[in-house]
C-alpha atoms as a PDB file:
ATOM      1  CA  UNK A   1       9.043 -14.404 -10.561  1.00  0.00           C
ATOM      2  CA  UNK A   2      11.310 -11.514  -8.738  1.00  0.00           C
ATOM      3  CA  UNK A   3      14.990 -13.129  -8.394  1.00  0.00           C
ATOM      4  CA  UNK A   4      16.349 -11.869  -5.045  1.00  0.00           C
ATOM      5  CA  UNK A   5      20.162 -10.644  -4.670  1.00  0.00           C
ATOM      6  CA  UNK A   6      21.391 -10.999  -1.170  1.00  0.00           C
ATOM      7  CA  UNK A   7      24.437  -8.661   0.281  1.00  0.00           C
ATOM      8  CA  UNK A   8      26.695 -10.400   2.511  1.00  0.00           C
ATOM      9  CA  UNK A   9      25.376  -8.218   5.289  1.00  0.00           C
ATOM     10  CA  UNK A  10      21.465  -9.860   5.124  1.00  0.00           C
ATOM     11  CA  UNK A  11      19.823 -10.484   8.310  1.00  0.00           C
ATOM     12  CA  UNK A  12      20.018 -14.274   7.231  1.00  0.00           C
ATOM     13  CA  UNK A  13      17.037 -15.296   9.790  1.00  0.00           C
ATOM     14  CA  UNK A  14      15.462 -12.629   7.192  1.00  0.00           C
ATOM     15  CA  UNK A  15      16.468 -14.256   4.307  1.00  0.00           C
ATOM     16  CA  UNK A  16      15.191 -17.532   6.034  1.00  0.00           C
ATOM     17  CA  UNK A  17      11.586 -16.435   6.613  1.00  0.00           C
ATOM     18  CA  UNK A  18      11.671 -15.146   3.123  1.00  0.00           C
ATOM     19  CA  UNK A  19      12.237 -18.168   1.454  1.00  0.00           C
ATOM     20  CA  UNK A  20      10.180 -20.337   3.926  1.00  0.00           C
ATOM     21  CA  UNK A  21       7.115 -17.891   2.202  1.00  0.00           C
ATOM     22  CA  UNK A  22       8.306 -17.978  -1.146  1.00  0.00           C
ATOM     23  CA  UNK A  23      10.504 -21.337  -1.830  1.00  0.00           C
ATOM     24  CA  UNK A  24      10.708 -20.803  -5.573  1.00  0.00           C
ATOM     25  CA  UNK A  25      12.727 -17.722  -5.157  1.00  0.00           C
ATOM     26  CA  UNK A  26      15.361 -17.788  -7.289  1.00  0.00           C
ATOM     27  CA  UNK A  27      18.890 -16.473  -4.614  1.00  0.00           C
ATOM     28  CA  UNK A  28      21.367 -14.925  -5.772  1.00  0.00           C
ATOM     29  CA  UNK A  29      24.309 -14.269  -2.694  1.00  0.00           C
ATOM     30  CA  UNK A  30      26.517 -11.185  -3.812  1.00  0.00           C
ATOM     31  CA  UNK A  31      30.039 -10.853  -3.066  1.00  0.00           C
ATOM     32  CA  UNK A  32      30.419  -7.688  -4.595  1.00  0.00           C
ATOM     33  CA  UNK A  33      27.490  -5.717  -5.282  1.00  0.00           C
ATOM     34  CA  UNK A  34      29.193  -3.975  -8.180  1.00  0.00           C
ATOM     35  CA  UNK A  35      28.797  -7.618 -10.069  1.00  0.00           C
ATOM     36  CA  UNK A  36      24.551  -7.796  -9.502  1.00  0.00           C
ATOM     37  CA  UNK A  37      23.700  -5.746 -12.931  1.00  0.00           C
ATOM     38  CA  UNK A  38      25.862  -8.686 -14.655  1.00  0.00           C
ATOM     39  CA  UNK A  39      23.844 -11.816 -12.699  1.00  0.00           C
ATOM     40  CA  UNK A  40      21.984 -14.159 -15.178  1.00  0.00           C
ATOM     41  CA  UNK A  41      18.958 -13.679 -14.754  1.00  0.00           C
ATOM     42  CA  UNK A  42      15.744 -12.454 -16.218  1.00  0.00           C
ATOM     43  CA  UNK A  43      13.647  -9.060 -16.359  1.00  0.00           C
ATOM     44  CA  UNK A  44      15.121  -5.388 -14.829  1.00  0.00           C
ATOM     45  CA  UNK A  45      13.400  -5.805 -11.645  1.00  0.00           C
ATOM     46  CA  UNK A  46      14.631  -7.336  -8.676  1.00  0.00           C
ATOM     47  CA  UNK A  47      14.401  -8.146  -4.960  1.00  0.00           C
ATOM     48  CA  UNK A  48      16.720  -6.337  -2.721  1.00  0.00           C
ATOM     49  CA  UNK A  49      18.271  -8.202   0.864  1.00  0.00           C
ATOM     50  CA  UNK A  50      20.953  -6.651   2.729  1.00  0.00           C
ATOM     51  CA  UNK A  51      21.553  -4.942   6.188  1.00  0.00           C
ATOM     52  CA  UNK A  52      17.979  -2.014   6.008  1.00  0.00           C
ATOM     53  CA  UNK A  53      16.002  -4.924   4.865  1.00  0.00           C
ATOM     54  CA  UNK A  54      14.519  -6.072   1.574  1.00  0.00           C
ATOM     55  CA  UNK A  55      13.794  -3.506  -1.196  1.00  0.00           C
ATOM     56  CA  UNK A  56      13.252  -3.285  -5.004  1.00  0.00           C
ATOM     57  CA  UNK A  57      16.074  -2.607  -7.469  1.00  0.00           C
ATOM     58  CA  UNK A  58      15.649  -1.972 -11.223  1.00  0.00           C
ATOM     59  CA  UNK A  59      18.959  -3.389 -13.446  1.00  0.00           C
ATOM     60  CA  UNK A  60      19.226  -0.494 -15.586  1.00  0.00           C
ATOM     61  CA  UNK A  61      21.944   2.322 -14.905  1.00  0.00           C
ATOM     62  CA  UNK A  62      19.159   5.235 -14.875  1.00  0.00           C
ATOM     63  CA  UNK A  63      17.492   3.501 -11.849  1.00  0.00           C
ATOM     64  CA  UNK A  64      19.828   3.785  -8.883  1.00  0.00           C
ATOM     65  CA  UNK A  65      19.596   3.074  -5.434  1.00  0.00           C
ATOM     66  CA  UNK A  66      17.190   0.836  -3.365  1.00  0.00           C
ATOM     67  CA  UNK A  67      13.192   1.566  -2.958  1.00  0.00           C
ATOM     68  CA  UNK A  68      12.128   0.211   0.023  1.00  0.00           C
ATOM     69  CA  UNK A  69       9.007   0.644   2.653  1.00  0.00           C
ATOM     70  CA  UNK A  70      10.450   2.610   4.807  1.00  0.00           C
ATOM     71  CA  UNK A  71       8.195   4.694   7.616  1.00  0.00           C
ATOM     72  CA  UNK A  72      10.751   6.304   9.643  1.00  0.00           C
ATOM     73  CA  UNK A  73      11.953   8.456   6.174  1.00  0.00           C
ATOM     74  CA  UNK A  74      11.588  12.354   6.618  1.00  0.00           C
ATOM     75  CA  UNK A  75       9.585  12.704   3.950  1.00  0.00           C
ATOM     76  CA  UNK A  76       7.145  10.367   6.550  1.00  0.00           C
ATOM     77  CA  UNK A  77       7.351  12.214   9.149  1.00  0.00           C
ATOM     78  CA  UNK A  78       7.054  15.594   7.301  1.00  0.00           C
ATOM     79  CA  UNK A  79       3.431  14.217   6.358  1.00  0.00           C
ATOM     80  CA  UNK A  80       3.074  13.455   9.611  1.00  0.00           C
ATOM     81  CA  UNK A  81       3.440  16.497  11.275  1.00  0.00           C
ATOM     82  CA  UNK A  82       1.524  19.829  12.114  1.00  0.00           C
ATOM     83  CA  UNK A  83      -1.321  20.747   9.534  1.00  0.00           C
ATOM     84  CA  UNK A  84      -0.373  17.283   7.195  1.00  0.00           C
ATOM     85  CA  UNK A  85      -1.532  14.960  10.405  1.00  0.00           C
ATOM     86  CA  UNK A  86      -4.792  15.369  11.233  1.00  0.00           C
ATOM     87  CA  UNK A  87      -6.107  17.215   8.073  1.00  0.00           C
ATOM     88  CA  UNK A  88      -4.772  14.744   6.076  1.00  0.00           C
ATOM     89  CA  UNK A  89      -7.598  14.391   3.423  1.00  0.00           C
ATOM     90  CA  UNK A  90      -7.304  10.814   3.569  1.00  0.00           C
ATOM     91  CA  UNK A  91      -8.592  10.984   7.445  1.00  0.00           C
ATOM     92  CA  UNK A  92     -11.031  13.167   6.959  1.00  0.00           C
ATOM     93  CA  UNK A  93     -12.427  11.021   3.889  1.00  0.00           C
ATOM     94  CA  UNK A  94     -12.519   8.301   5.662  1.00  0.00           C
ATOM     95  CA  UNK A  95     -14.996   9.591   8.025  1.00  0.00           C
ATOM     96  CA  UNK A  96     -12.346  10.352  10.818  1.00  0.00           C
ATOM     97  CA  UNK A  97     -13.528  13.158  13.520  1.00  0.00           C
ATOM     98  CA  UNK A  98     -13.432  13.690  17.039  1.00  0.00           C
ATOM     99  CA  UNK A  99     -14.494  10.892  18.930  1.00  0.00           C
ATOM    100  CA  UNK A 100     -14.967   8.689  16.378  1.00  0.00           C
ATOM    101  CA  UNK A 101     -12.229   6.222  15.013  1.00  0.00           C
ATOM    102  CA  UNK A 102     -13.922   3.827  12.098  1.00  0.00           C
ATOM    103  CA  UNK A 103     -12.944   0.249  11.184  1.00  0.00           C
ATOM    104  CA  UNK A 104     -10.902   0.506   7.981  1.00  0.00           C
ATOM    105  CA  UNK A 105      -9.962  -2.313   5.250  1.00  0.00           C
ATOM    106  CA  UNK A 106      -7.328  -0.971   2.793  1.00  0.00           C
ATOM    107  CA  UNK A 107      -8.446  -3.509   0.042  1.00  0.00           C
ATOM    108  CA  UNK A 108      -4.976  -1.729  -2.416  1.00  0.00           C
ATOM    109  CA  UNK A 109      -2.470  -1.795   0.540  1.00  0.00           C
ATOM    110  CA  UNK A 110       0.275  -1.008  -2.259  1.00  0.00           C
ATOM    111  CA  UNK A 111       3.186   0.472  -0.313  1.00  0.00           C
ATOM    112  CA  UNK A 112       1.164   1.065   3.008  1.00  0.00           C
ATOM    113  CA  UNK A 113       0.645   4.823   2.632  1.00  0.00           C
ATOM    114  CA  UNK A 114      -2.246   5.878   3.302  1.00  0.00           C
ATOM    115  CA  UNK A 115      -3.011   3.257   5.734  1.00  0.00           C
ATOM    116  CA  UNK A 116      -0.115   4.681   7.738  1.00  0.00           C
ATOM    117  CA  UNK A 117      -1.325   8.202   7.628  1.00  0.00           C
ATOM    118  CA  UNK A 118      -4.958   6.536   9.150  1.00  0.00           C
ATOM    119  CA  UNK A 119      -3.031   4.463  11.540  1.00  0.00           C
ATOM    120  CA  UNK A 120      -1.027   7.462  13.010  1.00  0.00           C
ATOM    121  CA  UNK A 121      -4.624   8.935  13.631  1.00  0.00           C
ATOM    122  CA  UNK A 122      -5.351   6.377  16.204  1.00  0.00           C
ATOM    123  CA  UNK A 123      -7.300   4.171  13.319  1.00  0.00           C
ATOM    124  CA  UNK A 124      -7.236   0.208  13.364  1.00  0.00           C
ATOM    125  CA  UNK A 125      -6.492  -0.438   9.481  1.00  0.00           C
ATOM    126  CA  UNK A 126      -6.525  -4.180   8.416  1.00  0.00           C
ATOM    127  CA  UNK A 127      -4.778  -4.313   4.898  1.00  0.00           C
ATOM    128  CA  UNK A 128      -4.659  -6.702   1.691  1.00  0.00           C
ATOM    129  CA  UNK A 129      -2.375  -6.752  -0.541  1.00  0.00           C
ATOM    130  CA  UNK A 130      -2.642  -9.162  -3.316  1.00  0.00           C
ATOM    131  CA  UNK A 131       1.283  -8.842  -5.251  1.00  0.00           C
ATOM    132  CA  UNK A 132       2.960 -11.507  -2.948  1.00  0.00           C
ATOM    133  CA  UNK A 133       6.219  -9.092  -3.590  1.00  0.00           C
ATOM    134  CA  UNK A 134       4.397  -5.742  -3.114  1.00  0.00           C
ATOM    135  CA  UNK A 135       2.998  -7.608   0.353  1.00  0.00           C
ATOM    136  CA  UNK A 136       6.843  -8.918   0.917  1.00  0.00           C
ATOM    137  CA  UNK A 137       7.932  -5.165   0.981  1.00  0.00           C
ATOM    138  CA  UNK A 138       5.411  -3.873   3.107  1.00  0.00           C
ATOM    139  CA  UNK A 139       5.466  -6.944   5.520  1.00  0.00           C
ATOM    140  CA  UNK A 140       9.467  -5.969   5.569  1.00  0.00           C
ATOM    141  CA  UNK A 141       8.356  -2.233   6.294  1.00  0.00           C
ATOM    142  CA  UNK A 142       5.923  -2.861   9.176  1.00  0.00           C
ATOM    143  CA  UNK A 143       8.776  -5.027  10.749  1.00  0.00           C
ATOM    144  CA  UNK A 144      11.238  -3.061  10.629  1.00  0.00           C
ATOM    145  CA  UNK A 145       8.702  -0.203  11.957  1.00  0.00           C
ATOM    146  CA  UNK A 146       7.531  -2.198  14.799  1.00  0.00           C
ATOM    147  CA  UNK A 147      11.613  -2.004  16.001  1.00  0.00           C
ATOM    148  CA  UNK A 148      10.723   0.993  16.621  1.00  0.00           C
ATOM    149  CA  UNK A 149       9.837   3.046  19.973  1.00  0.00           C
ATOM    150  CA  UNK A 150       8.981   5.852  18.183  1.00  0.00           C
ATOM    151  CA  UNK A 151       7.035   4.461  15.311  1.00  0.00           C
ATOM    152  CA  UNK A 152       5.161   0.982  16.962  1.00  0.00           C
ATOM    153  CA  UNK A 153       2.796   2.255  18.035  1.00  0.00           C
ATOM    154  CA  UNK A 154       1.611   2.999  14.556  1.00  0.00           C
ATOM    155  CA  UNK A 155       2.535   0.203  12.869  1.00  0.00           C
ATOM    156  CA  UNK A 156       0.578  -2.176  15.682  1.00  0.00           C
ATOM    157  CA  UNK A 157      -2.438  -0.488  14.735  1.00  0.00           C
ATOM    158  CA  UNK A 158      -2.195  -2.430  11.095  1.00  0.00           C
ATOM    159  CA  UNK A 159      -2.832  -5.885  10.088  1.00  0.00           C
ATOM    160  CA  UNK A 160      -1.440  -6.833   6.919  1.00  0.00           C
ATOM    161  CA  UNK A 161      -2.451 -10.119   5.223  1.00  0.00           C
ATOM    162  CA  UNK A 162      -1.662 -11.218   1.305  1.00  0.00           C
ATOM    163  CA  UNK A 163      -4.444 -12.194  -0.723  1.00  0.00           C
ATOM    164  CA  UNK A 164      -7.030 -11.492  -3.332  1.00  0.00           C
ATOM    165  CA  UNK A 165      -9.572  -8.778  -2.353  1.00  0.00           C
ATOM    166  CA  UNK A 166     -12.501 -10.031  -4.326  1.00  0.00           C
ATOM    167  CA  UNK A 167     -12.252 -12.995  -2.353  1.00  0.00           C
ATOM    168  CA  UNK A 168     -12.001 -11.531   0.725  1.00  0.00           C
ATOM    169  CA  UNK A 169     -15.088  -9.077   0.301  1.00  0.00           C
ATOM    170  CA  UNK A 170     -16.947 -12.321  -0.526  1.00  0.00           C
ATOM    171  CA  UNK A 171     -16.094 -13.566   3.450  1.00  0.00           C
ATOM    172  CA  UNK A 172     -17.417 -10.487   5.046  1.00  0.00           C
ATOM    173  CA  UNK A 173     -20.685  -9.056   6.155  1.00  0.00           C
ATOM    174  CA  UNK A 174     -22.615  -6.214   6.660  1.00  0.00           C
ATOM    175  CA  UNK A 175     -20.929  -4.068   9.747  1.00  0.00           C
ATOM    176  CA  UNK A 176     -17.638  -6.041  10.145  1.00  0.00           C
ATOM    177  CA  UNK A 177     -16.018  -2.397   8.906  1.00  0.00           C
ATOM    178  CA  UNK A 178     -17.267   1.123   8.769  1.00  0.00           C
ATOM    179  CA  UNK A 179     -14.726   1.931   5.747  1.00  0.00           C
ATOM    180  CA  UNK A 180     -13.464   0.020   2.687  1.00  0.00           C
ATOM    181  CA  UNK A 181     -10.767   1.964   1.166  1.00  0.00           C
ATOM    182  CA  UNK A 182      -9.800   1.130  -2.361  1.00  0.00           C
ATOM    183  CA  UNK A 183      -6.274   2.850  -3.742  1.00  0.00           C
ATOM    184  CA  UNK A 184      -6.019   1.522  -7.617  1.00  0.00           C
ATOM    185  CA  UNK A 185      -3.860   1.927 -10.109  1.00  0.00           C
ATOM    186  CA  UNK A 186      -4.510   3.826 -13.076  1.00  0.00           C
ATOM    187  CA  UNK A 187      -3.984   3.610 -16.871  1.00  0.00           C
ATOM    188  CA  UNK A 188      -2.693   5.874 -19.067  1.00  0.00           C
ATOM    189  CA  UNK A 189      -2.848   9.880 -18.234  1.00  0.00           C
ATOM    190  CA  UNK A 190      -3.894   8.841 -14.704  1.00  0.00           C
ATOM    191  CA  UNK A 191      -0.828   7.551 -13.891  1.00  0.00           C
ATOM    192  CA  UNK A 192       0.889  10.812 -13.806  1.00  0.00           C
ATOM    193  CA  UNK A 193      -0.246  11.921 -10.887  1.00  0.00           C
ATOM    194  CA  UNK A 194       1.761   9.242  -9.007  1.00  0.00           C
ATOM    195  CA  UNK A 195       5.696  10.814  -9.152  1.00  0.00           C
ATOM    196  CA  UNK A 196       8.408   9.339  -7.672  1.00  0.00           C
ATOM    197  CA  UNK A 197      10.688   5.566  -8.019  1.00  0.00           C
ATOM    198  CA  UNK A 198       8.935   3.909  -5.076  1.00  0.00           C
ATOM    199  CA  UNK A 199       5.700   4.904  -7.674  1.00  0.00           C
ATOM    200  CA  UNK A 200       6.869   3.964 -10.621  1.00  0.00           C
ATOM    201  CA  UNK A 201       8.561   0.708  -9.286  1.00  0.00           C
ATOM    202  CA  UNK A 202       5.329  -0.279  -7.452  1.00  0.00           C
ATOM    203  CA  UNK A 203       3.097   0.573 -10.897  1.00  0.00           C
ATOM    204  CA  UNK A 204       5.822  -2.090 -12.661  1.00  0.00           C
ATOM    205  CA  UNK A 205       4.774  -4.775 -10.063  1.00  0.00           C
ATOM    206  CA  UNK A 206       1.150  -4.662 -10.248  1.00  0.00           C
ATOM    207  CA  UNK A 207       0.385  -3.196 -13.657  1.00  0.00           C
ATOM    208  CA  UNK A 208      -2.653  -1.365 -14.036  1.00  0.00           C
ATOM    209  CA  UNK A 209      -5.976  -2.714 -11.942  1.00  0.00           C
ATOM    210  CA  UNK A 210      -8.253  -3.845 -14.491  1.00  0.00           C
ATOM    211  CA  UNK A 211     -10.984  -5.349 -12.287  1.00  0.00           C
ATOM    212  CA  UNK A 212     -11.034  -2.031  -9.924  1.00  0.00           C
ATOM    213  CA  UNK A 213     -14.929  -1.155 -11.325  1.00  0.00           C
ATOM    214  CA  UNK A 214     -15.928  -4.496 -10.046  1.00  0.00           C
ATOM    215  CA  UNK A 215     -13.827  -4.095  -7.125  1.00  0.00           C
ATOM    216  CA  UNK A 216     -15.679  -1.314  -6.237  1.00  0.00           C
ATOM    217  CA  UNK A 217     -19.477  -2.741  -7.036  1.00  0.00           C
ATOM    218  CA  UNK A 218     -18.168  -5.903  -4.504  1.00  0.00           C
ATOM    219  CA  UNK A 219     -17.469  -3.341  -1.955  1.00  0.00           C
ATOM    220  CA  UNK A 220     -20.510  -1.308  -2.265  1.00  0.00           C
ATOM    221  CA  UNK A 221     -22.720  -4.550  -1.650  1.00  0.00           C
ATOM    222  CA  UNK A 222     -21.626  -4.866   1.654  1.00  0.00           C
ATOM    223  CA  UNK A 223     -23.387  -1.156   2.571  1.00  0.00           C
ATOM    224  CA  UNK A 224     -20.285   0.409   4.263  1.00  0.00           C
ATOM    225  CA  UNK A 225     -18.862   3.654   3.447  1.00  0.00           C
ATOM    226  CA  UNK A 226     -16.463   3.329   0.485  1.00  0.00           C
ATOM    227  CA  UNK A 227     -13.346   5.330   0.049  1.00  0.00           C
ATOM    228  CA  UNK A 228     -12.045   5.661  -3.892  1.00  0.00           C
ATOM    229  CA  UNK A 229      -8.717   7.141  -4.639  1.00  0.00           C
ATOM    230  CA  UNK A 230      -8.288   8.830  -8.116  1.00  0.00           C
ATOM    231  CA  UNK A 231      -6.464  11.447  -9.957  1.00  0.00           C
ATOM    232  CA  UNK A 232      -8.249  14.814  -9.545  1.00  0.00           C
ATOM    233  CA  UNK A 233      -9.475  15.317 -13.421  1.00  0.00           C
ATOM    234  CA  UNK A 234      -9.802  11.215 -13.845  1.00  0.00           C
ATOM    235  CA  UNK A 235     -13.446   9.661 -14.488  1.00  0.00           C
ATOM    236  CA  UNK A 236     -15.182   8.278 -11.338  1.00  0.00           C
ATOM    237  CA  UNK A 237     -14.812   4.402 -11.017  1.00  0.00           C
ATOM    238  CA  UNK A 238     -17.277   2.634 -12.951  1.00  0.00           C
ATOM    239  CA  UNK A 239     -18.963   5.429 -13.908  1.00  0.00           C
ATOM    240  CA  UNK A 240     -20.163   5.613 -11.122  1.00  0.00           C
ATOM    241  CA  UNK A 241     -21.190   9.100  -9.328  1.00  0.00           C
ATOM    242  CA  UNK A 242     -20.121   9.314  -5.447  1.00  0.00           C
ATOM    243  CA  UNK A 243     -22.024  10.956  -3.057  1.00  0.00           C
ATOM    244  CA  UNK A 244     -19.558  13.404  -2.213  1.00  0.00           C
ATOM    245  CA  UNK A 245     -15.708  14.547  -3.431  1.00  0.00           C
ATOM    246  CA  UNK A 246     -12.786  15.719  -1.289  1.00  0.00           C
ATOM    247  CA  UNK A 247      -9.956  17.004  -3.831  1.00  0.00           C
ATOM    248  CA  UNK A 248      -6.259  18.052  -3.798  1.00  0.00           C
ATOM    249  CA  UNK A 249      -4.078  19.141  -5.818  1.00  0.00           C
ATOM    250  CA  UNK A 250      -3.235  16.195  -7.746  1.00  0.00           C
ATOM    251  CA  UNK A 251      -6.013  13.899  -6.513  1.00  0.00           C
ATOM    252  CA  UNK A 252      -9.390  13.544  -4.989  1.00  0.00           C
ATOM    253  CA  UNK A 253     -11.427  11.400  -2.667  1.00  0.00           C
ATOM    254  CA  UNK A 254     -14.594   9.891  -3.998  1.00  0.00           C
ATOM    255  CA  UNK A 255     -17.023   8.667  -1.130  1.00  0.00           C
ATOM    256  CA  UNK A 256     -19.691   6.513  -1.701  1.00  0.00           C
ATOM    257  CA  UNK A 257     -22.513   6.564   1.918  1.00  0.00           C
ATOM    258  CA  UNK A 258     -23.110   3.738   3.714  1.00  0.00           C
ATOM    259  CA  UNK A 259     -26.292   2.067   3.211  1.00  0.00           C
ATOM    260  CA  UNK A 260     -26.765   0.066   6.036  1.00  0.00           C
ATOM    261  CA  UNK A 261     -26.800   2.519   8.747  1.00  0.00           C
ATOM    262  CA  UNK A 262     -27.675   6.348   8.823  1.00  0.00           C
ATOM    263  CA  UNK A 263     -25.619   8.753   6.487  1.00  0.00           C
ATOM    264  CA  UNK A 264     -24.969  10.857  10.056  1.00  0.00           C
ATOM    265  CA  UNK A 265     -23.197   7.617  11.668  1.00  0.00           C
ATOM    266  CA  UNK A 266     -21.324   6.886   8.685  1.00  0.00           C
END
């Protein structure tokens, strides 16, 4: 359990909503935020409330500053625009092309990343998220995105919901999307080719994804095309071979065909 420190600037219909989700949260109100490294509590990681929103904070001196989902950050936008829009390999692995805009369930929303890149692209994305914090922070993200005019139109395009993917894959049927798109995290060397806090913080949340080979056999079964995320020199999931590989400079795109419609539609 995350304990959340609250600024005296909160939204406090914010901090309201919050704790109508998660009553167990442990609140901490801050009068001076120079105090909140001294706060009783346990662990280094903690919930973040004050005027931007909620973030993540770690307790220890090295880790400064707030991580938070936040979509209207340059670094965004630099993605975004000219030859990292469109060509994004993301889009393109995803089966994205002129004229044709495919159903997408991000099964790993983690931060939201990729499913904003596929969202700017004009792409419905439904999202699960299954680290009721990790889904906190991006449900805190998309809000604050949605404020918006010149990023809600994105951010409508995606439909977050918290919850555990297996049993959501176990709900669906043949057809009801064109693309699954599974993001996990890695162990060991793997995880070095994820840089950054916002990285690091989310790895600390949801640990290492232990059940992602079976994650990926669920997904398979329901014949849609099936998007894997992995570090460039890491092992395929499962040992299993994809039918084809887009790769970057740090990591690569393994896509399983669909099987329950012809490899040209899919």
């Amino acid at each position: 359990m995350l304990p959340l420190f609250i600024r005296p600037d909160a939204d406090r219909q914010l901090l309201q909503q919050i704790c109508a989700r998660h009553p167990q949260l442990v609140c901490h109100d801050l009068a001076d935020e120079r105090d909140w490294r001294r706060a009783p509590t346990d662990g280094q990681t903690v919930l973040w409330l004050d005027a931007l929103g909620l973030g993540l904070r770690r307790r220890e001196a090295q880790h400064p500053g707030v991580v938070r989902v936040d979509f209207a950050q340059a670094t965004w936008q630099h993605r975004l625009a000219g030859r990292a829009g469109a060509g994004e390999l993301v889009a393109r692995a995803c089966g994205v092309r002129q004229g044709r805009l495919p159903r997408v369930l991000d099964l790993t929303a983690g931060f939201g990343a990729d499913a904003w890149i596929l969202a700017s692209q004009g792409l419905q994305v439904d999202l699960y998220e299954r680290s009721p914090w990790v889904a906190l922070l991006l449900a805190d993200g998309l809000r604050r995105a949605l404020a918006s005019a010149d990023l809600q139109a994105t951010a409508a395009r995606m439909r977050l919901q918290e919850g555990d993917a297996h049993r959501l894959l176990a709900t669906l049927q043949p057809g009801d999307y064109d693309t699954l798109y599974l993001d996990p995290m890695f162990p060991g060397e793997g995880t070095k080719a994820r840089s950054g806090k916002a990285m690091s913080l989310l790895q600390h949340l949801v640990g290492d994804d232990a059940d992602a080979d079976a994650l990926l056999a669920a997904a398979r079964r329901l014949g849609a095309r099936v998007v894997v995320k992995r570090p460039r020199l890491a092992p395929c999931l499962g040992g299993v071979e994809p039918s084809h590989v887009l790769s970057g400079k740090s990591v690569r795109f393994d896509i399983y065909a669909a099987t329950f419609r012809d490899e040209a539609d899919a």
